[in-house]
C-alpha atoms as a PDB file:
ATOM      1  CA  UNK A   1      80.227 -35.411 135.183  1.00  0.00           C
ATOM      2  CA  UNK A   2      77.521 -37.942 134.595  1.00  0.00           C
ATOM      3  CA  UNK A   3      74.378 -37.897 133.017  1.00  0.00           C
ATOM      4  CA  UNK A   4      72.034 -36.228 134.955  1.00  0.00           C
ATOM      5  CA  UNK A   5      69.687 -37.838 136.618  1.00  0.00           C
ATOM      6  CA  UNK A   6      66.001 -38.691 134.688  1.00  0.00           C
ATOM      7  CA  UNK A   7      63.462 -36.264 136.471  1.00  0.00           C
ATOM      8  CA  UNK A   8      60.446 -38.718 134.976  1.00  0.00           C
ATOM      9  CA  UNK A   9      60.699 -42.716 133.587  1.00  0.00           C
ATOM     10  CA  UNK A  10      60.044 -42.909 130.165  1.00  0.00           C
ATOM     11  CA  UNK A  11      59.560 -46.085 128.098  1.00  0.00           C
ATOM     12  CA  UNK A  12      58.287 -47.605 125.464  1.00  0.00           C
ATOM     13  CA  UNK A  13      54.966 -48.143 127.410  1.00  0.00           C
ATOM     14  CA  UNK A  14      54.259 -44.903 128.380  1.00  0.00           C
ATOM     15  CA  UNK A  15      55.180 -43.789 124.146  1.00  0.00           C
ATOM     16  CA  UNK A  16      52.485 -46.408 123.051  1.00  0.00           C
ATOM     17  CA  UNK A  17      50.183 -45.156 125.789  1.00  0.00           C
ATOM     18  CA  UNK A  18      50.688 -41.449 124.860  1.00  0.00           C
ATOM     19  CA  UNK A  19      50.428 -42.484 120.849  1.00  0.00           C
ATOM     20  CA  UNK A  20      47.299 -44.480 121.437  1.00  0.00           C
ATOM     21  CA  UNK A  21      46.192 -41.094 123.488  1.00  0.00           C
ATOM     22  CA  UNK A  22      47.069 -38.552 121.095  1.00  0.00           C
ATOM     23  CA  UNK A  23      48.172 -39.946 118.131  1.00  0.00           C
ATOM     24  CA  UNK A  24      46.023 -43.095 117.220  1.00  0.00           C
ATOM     25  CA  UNK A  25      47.193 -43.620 113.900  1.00  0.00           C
ATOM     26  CA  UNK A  26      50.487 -43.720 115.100  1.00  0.00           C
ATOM     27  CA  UNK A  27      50.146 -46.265 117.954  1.00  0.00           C
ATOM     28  CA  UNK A  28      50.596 -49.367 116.165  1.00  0.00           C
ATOM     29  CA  UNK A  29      53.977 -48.983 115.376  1.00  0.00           C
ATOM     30  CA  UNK A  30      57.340 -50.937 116.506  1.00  0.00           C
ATOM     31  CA  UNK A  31      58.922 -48.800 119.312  1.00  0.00           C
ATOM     32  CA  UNK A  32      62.283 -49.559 120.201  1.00  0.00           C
ATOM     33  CA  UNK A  33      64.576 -46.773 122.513  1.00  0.00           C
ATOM     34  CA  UNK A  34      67.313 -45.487 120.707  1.00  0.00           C
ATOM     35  CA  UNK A  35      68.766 -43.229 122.874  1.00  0.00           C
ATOM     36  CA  UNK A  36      68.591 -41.808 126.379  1.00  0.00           C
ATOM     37  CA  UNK A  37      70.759 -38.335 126.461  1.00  0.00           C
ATOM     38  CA  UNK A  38      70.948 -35.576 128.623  1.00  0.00           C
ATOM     39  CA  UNK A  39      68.011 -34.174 128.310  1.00  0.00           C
ATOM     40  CA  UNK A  40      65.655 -36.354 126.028  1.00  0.00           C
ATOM     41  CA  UNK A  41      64.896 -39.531 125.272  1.00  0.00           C
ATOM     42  CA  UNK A  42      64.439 -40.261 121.810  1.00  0.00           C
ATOM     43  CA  UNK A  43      62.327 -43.526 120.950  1.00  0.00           C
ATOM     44  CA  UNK A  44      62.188 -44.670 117.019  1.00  0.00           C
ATOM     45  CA  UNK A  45      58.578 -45.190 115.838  1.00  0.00           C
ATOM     46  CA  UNK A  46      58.614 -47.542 112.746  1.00  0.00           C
ATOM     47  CA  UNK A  47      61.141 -46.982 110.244  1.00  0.00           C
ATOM     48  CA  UNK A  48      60.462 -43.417 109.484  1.00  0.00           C
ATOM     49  CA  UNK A  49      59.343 -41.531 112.333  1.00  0.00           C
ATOM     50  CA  UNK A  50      61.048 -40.739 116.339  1.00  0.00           C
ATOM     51  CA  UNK A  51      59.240 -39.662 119.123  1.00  0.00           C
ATOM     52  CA  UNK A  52      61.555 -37.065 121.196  1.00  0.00           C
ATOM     53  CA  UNK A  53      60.113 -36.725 124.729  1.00  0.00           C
ATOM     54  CA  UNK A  54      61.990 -34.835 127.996  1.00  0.00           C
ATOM     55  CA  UNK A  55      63.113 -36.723 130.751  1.00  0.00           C
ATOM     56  CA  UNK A  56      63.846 -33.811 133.138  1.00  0.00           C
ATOM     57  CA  UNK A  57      61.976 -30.227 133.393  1.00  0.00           C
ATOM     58  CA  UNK A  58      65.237 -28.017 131.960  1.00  0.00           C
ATOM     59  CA  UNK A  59      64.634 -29.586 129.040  1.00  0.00           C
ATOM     60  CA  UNK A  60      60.842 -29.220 128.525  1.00  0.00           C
ATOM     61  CA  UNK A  61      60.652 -24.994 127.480  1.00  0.00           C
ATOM     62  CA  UNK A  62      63.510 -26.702 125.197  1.00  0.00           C
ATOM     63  CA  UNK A  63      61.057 -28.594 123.332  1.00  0.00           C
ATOM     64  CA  UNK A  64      59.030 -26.176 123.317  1.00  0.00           C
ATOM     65  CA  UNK A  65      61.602 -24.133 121.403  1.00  0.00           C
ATOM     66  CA  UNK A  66      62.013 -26.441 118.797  1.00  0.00           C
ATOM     67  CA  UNK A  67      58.246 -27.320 117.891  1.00  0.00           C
ATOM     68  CA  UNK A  68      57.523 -22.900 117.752  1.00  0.00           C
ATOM     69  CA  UNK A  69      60.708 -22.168 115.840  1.00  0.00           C
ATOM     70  CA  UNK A  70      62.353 -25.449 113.658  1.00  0.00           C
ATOM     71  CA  UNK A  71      59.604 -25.284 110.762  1.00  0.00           C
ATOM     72  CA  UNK A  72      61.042 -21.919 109.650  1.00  0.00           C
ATOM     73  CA  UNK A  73      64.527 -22.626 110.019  1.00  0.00           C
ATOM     74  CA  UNK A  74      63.813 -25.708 108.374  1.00  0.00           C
ATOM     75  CA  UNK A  75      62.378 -23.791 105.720  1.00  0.00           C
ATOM     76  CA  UNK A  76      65.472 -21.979 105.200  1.00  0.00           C
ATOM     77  CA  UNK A  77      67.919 -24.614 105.690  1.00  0.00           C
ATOM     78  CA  UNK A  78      66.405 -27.522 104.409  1.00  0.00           C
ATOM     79  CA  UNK A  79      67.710 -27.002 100.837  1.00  0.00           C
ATOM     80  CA  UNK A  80      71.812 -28.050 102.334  1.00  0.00           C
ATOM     81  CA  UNK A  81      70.326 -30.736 105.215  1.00  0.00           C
ATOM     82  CA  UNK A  82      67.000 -31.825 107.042  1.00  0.00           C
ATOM     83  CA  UNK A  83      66.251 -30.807 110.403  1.00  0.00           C
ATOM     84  CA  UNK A  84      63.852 -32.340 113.143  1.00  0.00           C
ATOM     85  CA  UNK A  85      61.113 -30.699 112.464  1.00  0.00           C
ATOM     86  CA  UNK A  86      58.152 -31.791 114.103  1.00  0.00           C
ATOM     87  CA  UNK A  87      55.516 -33.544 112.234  1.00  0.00           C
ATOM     88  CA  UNK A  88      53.674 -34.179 114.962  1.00  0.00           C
ATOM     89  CA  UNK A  89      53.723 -32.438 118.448  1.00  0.00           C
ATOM     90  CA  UNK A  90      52.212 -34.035 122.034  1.00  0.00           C
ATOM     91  CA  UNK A  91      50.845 -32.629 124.949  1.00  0.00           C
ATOM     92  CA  UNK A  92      51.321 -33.687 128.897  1.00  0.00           C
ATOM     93  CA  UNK A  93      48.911 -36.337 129.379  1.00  0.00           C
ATOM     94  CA  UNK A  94      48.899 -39.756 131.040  1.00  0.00           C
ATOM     95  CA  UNK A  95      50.689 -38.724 134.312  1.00  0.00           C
ATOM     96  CA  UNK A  96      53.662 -37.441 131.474  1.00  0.00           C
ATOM     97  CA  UNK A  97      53.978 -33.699 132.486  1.00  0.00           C
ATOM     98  CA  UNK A  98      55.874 -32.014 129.328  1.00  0.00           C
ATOM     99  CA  UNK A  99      55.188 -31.125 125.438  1.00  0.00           C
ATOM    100  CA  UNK A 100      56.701 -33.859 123.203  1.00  0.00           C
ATOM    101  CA  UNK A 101      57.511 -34.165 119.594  1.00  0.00           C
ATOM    102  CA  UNK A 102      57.131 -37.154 117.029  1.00  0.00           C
ATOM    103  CA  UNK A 103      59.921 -36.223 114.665  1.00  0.00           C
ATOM    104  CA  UNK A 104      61.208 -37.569 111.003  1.00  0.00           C
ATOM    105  CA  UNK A 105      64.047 -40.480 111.758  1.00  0.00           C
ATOM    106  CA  UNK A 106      66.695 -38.859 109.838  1.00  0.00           C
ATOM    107  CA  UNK A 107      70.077 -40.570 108.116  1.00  0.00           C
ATOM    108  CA  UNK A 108      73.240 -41.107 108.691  1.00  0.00           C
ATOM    109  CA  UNK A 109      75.964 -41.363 111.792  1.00  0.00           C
ATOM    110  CA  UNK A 110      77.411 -39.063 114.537  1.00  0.00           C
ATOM    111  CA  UNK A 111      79.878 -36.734 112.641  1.00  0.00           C
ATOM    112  CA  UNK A 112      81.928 -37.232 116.018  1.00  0.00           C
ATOM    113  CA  UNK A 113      82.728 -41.553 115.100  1.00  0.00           C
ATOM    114  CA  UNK A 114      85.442 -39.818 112.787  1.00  0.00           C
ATOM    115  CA  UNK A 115      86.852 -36.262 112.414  1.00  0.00           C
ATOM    116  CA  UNK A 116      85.065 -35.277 108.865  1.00  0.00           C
ATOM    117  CA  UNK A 117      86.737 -33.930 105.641  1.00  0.00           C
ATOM    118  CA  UNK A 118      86.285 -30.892 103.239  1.00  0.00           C
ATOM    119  CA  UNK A 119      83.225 -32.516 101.591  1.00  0.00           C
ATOM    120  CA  UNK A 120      81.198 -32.029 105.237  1.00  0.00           C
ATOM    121  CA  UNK A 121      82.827 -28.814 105.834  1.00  0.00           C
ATOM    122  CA  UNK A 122      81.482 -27.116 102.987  1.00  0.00           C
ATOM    123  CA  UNK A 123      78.311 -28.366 103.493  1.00  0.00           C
ATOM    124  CA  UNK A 124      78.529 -27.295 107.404  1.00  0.00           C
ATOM    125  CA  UNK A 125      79.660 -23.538 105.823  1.00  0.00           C
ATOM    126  CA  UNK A 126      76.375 -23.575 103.588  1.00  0.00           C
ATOM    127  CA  UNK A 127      74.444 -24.591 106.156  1.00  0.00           C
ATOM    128  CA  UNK A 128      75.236 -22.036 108.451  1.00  0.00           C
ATOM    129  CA  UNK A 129      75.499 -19.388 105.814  1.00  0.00           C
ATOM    130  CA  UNK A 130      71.559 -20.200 105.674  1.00  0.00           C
ATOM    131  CA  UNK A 131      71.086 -20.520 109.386  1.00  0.00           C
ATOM    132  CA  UNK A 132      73.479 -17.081 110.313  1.00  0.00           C
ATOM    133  CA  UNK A 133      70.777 -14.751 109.556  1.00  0.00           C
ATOM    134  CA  UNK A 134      68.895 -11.853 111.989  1.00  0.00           C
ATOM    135  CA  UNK A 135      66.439 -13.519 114.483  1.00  0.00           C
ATOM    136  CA  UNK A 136      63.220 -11.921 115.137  1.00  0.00           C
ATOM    137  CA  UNK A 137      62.991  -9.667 118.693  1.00  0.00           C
ATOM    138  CA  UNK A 138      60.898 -13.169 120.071  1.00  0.00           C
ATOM    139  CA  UNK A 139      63.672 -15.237 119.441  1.00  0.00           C
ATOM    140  CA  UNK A 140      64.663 -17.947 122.192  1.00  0.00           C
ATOM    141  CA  UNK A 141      67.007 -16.580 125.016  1.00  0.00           C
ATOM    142  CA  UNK A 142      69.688 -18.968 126.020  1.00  0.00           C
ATOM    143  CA  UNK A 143      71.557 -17.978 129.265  1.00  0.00           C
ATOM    144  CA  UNK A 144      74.466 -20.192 128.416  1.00  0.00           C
ATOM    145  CA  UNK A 145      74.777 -19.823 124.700  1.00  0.00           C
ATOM    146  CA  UNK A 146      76.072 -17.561 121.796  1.00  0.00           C
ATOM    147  CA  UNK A 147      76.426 -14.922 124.931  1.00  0.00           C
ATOM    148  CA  UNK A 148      80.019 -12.901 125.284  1.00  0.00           C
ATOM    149  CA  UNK A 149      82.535 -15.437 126.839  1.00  0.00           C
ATOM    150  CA  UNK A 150      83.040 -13.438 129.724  1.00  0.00           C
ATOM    151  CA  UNK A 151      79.390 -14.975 130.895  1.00  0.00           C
ATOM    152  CA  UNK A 152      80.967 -18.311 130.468  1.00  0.00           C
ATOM    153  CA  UNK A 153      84.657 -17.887 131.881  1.00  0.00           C
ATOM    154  CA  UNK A 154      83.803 -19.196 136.110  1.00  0.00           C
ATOM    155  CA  UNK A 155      82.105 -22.363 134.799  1.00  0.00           C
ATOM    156  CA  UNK A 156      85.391 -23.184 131.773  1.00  0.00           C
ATOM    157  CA  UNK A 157      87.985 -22.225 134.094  1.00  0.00           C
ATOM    158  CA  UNK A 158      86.097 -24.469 136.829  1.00  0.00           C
ATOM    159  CA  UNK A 159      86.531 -27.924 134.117  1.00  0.00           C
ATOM    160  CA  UNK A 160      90.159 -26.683 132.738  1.00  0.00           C
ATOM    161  CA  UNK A 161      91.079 -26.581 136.658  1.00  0.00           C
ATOM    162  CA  UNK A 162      90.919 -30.317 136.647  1.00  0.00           C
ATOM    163  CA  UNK A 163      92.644 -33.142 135.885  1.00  0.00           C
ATOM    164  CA  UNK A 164      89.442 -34.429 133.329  1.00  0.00           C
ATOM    165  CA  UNK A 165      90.997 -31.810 130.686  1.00  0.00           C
ATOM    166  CA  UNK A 166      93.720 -32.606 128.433  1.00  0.00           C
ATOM    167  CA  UNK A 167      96.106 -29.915 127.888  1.00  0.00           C
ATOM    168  CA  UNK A 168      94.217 -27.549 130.491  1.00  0.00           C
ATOM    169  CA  UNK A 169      97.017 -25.052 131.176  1.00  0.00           C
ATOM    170  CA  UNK A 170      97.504 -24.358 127.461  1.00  0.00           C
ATOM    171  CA  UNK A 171      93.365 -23.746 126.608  1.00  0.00           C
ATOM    172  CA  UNK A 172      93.366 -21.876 129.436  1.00  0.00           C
ATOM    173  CA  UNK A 173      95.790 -19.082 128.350  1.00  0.00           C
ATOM    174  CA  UNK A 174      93.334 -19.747 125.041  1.00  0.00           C
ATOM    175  CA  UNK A 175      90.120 -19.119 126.440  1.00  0.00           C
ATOM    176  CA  UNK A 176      92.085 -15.730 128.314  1.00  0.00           C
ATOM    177  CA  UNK A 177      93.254 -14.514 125.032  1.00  0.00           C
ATOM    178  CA  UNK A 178      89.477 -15.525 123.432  1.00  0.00           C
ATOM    179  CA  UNK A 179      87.363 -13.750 126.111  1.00  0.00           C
ATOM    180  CA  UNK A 180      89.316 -10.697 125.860  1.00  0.00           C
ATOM    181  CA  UNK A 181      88.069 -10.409 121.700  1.00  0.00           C
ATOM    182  CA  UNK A 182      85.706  -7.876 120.963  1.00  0.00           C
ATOM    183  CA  UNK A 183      82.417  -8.767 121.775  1.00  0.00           C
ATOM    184  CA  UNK A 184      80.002  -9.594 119.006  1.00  0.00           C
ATOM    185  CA  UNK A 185      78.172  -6.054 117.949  1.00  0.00           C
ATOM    186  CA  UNK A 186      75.941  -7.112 115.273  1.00  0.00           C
ATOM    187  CA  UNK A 187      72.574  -7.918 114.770  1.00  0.00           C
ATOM    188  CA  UNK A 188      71.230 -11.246 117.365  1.00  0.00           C
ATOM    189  CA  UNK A 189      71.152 -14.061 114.725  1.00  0.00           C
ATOM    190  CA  UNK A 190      70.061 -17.343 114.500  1.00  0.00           C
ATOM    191  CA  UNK A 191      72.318 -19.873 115.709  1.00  0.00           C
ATOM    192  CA  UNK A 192      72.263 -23.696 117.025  1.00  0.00           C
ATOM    193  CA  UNK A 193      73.951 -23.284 119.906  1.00  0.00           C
ATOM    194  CA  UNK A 194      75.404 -26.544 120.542  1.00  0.00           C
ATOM    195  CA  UNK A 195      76.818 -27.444 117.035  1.00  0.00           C
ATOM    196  CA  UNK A 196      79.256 -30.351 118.171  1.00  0.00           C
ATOM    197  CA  UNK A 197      79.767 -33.741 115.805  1.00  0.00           C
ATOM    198  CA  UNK A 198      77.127 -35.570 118.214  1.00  0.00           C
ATOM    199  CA  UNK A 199      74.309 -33.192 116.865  1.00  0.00           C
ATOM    200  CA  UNK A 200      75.616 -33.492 112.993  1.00  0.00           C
ATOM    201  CA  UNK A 201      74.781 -36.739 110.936  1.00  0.00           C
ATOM    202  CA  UNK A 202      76.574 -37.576 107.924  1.00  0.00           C
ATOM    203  CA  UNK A 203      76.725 -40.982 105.440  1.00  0.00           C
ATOM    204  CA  UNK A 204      78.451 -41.558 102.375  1.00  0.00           C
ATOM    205  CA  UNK A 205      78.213 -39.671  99.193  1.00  0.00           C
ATOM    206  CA  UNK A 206      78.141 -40.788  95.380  1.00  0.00           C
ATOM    207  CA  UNK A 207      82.038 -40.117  95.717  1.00  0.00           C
ATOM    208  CA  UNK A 208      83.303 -41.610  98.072  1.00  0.00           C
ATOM    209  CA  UNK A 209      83.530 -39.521 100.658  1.00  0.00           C
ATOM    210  CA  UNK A 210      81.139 -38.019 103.354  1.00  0.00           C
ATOM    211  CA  UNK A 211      78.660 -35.636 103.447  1.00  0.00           C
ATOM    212  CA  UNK A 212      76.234 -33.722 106.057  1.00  0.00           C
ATOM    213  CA  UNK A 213      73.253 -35.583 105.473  1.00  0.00           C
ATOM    214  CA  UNK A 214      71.309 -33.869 108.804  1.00  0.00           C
ATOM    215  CA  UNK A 215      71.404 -31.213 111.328  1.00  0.00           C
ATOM    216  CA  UNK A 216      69.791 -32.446 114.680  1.00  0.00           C
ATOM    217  CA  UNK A 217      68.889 -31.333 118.259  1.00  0.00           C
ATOM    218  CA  UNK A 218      68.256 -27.695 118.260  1.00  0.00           C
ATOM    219  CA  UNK A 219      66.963 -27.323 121.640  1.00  0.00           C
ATOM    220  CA  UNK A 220      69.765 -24.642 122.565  1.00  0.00           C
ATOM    221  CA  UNK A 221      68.659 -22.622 119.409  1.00  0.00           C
ATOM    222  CA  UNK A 222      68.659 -18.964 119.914  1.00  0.00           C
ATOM    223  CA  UNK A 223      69.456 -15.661 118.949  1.00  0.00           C
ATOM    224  CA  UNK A 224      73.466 -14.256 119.387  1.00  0.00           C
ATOM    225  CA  UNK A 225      77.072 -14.441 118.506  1.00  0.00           C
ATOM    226  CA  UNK A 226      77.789 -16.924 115.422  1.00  0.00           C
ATOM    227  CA  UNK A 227      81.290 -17.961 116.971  1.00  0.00           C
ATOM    228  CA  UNK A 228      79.183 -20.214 119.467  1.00  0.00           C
ATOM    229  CA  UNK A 229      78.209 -22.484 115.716  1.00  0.00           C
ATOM    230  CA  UNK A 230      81.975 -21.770 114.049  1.00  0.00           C
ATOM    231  CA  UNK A 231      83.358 -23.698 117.602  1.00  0.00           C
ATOM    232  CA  UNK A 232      82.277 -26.533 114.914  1.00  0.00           C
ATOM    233  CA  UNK A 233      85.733 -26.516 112.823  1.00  0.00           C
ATOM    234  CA  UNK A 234      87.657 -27.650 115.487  1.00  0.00           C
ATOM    235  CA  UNK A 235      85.235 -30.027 117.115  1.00  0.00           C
ATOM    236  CA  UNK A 236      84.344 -31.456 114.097  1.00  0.00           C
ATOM    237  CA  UNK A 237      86.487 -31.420 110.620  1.00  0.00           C
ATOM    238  CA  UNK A 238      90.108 -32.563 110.383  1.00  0.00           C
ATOM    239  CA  UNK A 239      92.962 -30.810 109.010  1.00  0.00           C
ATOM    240  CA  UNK A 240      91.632 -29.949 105.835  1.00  0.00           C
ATOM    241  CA  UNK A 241      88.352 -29.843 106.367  1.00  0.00           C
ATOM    242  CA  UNK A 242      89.222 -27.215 108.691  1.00  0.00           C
ATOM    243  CA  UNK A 243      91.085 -24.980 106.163  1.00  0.00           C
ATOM    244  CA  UNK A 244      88.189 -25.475 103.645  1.00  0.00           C
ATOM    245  CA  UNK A 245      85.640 -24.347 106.527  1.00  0.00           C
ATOM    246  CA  UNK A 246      87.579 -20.807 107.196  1.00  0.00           C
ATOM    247  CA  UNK A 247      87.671 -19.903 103.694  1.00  0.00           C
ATOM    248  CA  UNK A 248      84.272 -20.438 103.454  1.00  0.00           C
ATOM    249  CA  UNK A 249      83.169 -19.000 106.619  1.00  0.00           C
ATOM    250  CA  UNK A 250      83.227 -14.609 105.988  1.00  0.00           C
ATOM    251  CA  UNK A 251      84.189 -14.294 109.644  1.00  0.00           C
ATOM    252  CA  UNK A 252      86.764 -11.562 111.385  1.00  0.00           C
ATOM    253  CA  UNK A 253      89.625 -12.130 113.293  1.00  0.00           C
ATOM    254  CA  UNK A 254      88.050 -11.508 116.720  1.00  0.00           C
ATOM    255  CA  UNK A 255      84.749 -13.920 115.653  1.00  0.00           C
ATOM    256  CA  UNK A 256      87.157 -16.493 115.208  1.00  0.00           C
ATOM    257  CA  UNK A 257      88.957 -15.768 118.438  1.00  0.00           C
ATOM    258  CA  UNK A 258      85.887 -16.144 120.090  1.00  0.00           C
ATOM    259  CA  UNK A 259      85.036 -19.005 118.140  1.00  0.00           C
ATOM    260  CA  UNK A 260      88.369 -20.872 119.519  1.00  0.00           C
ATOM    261  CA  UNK A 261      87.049 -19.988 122.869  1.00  0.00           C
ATOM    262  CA  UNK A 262      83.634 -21.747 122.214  1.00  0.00           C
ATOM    263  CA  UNK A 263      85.578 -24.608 121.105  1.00  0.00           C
ATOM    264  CA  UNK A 264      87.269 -24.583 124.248  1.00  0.00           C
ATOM    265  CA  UNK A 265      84.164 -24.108 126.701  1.00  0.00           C
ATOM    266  CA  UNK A 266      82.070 -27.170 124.346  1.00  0.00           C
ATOM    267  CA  UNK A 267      85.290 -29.145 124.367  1.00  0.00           C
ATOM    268  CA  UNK A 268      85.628 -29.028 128.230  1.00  0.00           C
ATOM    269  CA  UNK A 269      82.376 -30.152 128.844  1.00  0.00           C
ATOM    270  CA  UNK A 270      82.633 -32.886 126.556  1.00  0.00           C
ATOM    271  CA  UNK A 271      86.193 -33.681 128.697  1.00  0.00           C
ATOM    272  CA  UNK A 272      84.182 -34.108 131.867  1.00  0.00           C
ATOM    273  CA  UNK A 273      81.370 -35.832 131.143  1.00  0.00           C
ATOM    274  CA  UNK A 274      81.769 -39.858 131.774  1.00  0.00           C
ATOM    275  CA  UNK A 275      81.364 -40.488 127.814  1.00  0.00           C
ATOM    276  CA  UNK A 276      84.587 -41.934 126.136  1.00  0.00           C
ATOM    277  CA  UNK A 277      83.229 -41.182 122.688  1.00  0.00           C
ATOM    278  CA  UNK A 278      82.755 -37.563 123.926  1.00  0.00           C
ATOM    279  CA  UNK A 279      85.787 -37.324 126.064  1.00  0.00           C
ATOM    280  CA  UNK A 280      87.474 -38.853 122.734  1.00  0.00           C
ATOM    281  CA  UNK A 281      86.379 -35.622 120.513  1.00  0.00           C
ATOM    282  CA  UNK A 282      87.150 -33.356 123.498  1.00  0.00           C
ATOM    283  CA  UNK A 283      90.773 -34.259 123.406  1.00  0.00           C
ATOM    284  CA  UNK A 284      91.008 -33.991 119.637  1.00  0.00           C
ATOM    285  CA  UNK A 285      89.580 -30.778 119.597  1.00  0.00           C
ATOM    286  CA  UNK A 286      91.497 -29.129 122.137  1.00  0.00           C
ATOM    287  CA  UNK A 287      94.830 -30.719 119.867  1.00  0.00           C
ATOM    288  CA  UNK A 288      93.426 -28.728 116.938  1.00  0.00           C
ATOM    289  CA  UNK A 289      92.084 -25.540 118.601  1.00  0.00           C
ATOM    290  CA  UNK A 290      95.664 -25.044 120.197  1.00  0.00           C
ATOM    291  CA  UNK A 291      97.834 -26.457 117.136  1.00  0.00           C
ATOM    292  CA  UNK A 292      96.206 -24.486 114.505  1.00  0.00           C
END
């Protein structure tokens, strides 16, 4: 599955133009493209800044989501790791047809270069500790996200059925056993929705090791089921970072049954995309959901 394809060019031209445009104080800074994703392209403004634009329409009411809603869960989460909040937000202009965000340029690396330890782990469990709390009634809705797994089981069994998956017979009888959990029958809360390493930055601490040092790309933020964000141990932490997570975590037996079957779901889609460094964490995550 490749990336999809861009619904609308954007370059460093047409950042400068909208900068000069909207932001003037802004516009004479060094613009280089550091990333073109799925859904956004992010361009780094200077050495402190990012502007975060959409390069296909799904992804614009994303946006959208994130410029309403990330200054109060940055408020509450800021205290364990930054966010992308937006300090700045844009408007369609220029022939450009969506909202768009200039953002802080936050440190570190991927989380998914290298499965991560107990140090990030703990920090992951605070972090969502703050984050896991009741969203208000206008919270975002996300069709594909933090919903029961039964919602979810045509398009899984569709990847594990082929040959893209590692170990695709085994997570199968996984995801079975993990859609047939109790459905999550508390309150809606907050969660990121698509808490894989890619989205988690760490860098080195004072001792040695690593630690979360941001939490980015909350465009599938919405209200649900926590065991879409708890997917994260498996994706994510190795071994032991894994054990530290679950005591941590106050979770029941069927959240974390669903919670293997989010890692499943996130881990096939990582197994069919044409990514190596993705299809790398898919396979390791699928050896520690099912070896566990």
């Amino acid at each position: 599955m490749g990336t999809p394809q861009a619904e609308f060019h954007v370059d460093v031209d047409l950042v400068a133009a909208l900068l000069r445009d909207q932001h003037p104080d802004l516009a004479d800074l060094p613009l280089r493209v550091v990333a073109n994703g799925w859904d956004n392209v992010i361009v780094r403004a200077g050495e402190h800044l990012a502007v975060r634009l959409p390069r296909r329409a799904a992804a614009a009411e994303l946006v959208e989501h994130e410029q309403r809603w990330l200054p109060s869960i940055a408020a509450r989460v800021g205290a364990v790791a930054p966010v992308p909040e937006p300090v700045r937000t844009g408007r369609p202009a220029l022939g450009y047809p969506w909202a768009w965000s200039v953002v802080p340029w936050l440190p570190g690396r991927p989380a998914g270069e290298h499965p991560q330890g107990e140090r990030v782990a703990g920090d992951i469990a605070a972090f969502l500790g703050r984050l896991h709390v009741p969203a208000p009634a206008d919270a975002p809705v996300n069709p594909v996200r933090a919903v029961p797994l039964a919602a979810r089981s045509e398009a899984v069994r569709t990847r594990l059925a082929t040959a893209d998956v590692p170990r695709a017979v085994e997570a199968a009888a996984l995801w079975r056993t993990a859609a047939a959990a109790p459905t999550y029958a508390g309150p809606p809360v907050w969660v990121h929705g698509d808490l894989h390493p890619f989205n988690l930055l760490v860098e080195p601490s004072p001792l040695g090791d690593r630690r979360l040092s941001a939490v980015v790309d909350f465009g599938d933020v919405t209200a649900g089921d926590p065991a879409v964000d708890l997917a994260t141990r498996w994706l994510t932490l190795d071994g032991a970072g894994r054990r530290t997570f679950a005591e941590l975590v106050a979770a029941d037996d069927a959240t974390w049954s669903r919670a293997r079957g989010w890692a499943v779901a996130v881990a096939s889609a990582l197994a069919t995309t044409d990514d190596d460094a993705f299809r790398t964490v898919a396979a390791r995550a699928l050896d520690a959901v099912l070896d566990d």
